[in-house]
N, C-alpha and C. Protein backbone atom coordinates (compact mmCIF):
# COMPACT_ATOMS: atom_id res chain seq x y z
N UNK A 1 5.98 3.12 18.52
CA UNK A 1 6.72 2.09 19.18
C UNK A 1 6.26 1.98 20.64
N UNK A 2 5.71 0.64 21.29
CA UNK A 2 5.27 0.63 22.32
C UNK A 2 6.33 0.85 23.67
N UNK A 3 5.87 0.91 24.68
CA UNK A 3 6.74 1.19 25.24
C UNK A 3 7.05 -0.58 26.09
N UNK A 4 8.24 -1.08 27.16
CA UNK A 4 8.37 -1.82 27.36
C UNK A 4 7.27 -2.54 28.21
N UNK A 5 6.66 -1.86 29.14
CA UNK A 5 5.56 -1.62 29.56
C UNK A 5 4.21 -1.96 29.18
N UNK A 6 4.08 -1.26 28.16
CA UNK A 6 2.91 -1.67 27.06
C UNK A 6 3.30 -3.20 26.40
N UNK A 7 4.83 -3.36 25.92
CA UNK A 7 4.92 -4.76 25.65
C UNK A 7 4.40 -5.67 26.46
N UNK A 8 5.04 -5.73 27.51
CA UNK A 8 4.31 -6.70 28.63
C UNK A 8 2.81 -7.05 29.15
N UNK A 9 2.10 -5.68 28.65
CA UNK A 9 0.65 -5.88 29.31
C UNK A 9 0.05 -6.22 27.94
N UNK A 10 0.55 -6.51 26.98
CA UNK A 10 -0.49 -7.04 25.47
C UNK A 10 -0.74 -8.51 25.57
N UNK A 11 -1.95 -9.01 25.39
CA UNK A 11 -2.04 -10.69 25.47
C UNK A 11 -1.29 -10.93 24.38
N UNK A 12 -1.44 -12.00 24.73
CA UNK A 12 -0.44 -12.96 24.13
C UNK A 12 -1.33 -13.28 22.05
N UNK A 13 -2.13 -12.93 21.94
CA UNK A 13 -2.73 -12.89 20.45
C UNK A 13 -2.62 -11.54 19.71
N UNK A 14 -2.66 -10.64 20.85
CA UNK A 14 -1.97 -8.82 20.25
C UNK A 14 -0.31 -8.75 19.90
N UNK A 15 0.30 -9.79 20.60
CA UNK A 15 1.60 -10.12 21.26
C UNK A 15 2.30 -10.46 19.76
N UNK A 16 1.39 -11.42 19.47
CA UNK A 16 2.12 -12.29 18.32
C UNK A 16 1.74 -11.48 17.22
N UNK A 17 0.62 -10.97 16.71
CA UNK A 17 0.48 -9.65 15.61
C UNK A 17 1.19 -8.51 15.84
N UNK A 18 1.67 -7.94 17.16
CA UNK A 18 2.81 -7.15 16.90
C UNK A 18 4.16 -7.42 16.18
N UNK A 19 4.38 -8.71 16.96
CA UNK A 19 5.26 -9.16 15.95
C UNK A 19 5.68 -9.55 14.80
N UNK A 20 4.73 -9.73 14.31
CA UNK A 20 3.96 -10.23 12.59
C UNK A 20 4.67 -8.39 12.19
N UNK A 21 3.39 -7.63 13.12
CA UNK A 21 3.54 -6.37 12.09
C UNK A 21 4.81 -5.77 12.02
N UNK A 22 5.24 -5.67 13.43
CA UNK A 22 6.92 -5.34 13.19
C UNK A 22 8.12 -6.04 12.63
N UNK A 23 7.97 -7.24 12.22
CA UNK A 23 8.85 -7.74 11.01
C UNK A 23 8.25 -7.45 9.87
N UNK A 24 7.51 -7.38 8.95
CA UNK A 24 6.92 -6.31 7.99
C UNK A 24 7.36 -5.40 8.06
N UNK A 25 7.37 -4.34 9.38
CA UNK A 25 7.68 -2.98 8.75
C UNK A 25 9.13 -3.01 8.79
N UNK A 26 10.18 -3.52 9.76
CA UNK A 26 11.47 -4.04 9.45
C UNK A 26 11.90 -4.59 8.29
N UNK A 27 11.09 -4.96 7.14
CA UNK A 27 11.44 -5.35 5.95
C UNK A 27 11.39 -4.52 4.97
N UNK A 28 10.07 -3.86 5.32
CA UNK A 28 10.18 -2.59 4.43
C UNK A 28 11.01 -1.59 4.58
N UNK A 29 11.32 -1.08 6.36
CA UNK A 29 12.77 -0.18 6.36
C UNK A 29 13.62 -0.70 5.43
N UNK A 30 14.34 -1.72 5.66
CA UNK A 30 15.95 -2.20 5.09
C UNK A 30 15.44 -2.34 3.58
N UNK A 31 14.67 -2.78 2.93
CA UNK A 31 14.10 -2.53 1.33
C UNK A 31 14.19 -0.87 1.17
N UNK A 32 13.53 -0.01 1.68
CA UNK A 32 13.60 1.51 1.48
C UNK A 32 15.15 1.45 1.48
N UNK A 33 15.66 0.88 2.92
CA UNK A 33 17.51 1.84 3.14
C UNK A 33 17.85 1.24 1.68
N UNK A 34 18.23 0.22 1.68
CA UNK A 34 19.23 -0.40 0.35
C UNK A 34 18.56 0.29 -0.95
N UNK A 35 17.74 0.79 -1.09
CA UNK A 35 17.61 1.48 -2.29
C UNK A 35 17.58 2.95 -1.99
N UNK A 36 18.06 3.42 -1.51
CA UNK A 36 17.95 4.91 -0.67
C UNK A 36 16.76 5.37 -0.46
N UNK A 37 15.94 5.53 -0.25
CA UNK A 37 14.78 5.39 -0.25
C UNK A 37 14.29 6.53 1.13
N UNK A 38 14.89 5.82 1.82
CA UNK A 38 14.99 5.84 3.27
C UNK A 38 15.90 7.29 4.03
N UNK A 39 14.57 8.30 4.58
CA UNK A 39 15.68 9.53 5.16
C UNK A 39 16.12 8.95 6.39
N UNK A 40 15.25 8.59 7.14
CA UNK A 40 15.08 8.84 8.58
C UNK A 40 15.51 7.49 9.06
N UNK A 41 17.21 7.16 8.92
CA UNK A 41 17.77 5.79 9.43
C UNK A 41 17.64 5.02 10.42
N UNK A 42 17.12 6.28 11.48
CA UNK A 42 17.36 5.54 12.90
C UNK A 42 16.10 4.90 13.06
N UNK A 43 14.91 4.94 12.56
CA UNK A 43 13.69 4.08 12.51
C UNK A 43 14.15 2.61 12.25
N UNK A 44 15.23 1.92 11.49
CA UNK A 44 15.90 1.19 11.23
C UNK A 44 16.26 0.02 13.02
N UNK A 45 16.88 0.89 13.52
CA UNK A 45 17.39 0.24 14.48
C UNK A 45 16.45 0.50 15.65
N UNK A 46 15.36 1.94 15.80
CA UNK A 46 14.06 1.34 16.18
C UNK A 46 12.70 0.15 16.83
N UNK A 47 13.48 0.07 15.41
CA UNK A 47 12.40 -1.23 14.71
C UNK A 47 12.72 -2.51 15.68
N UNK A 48 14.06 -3.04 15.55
CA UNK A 48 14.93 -3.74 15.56
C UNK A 48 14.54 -3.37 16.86
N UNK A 49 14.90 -2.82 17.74
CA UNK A 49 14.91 -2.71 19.36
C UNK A 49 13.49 -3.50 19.54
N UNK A 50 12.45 -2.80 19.06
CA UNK A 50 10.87 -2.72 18.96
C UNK A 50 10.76 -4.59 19.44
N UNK A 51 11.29 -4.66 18.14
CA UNK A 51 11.21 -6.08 17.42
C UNK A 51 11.72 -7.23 18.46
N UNK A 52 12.72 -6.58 18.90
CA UNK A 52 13.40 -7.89 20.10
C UNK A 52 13.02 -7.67 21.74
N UNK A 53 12.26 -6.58 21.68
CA UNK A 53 11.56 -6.22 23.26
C UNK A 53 10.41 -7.71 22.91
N UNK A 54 9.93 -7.65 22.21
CA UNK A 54 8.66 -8.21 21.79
C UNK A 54 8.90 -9.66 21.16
N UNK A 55 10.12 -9.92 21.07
CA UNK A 55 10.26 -11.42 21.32
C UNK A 55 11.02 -11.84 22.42
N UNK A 56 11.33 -11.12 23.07
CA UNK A 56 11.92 -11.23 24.73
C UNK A 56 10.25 -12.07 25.78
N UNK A 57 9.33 -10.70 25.61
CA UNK A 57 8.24 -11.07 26.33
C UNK A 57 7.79 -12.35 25.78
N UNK A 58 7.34 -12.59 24.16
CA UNK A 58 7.20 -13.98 24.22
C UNK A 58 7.80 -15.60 24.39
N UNK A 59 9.20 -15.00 24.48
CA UNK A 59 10.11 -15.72 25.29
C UNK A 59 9.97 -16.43 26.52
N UNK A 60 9.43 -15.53 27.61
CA UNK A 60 9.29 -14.77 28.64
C UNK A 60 7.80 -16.17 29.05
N UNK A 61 6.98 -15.74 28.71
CA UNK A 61 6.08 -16.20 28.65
C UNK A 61 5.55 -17.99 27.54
N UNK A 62 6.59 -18.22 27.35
CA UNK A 62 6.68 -19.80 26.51
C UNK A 62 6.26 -19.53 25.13
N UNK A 63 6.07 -18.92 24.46
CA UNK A 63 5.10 -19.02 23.54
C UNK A 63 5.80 -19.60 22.05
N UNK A 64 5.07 -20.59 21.17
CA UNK A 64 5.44 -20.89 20.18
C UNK A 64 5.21 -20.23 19.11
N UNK A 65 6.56 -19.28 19.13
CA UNK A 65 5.91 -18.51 17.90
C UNK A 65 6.39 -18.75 16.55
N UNK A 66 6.53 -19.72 16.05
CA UNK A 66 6.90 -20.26 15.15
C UNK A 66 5.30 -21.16 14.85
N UNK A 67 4.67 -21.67 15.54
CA UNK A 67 3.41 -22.09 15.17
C UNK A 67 2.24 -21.19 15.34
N UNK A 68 2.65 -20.30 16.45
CA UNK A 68 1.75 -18.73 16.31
C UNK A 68 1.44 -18.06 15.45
N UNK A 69 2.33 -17.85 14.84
CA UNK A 69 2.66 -16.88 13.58
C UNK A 69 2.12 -17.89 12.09
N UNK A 70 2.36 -19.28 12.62
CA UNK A 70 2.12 -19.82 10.95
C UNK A 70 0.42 -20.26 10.93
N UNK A 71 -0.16 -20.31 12.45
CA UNK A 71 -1.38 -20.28 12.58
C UNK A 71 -2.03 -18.70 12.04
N UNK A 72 -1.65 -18.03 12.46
CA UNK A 72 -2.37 -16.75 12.10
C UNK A 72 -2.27 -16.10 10.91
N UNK A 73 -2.05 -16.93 10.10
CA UNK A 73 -1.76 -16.54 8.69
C UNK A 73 -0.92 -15.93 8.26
């Protein structure tokens, strides 16, 4: 998990694949929890922190990530 720091200094094309990758792995946590799957819960809310540092900065910075994300496959 990057730090807030590290969020801020990633361009803006590392920016938007973090975010790609950390909703992925946020999907796969809550798929593991709901089937028990899952020891280590607090990766869960982690994630989730991870996840909204990193749409704060692209916030932050204008970015369309709704056409970002559907551009980059």
């Amino acid at each position: 998990m990057p730090s807030g720091k590290e969020v801020h200094d990633m361009t803006d094309d590392v920016l938007v694949e973090h975010i790609r990758t950390t909703r992925q792995e946020l999907f796969g946590l809550r798929f593991q929890h709901a089937t028990g799957e899952l020891e280590n819960t607090s990766t869960v809310g982690a994630t989730k922190r991870d996840l909204a540092r990193a749409l704060t900065v692209a916030r932050e910075r204008g970015l369309d990530l709704e056409h970002e994300l559907s551009r980059h496959g």
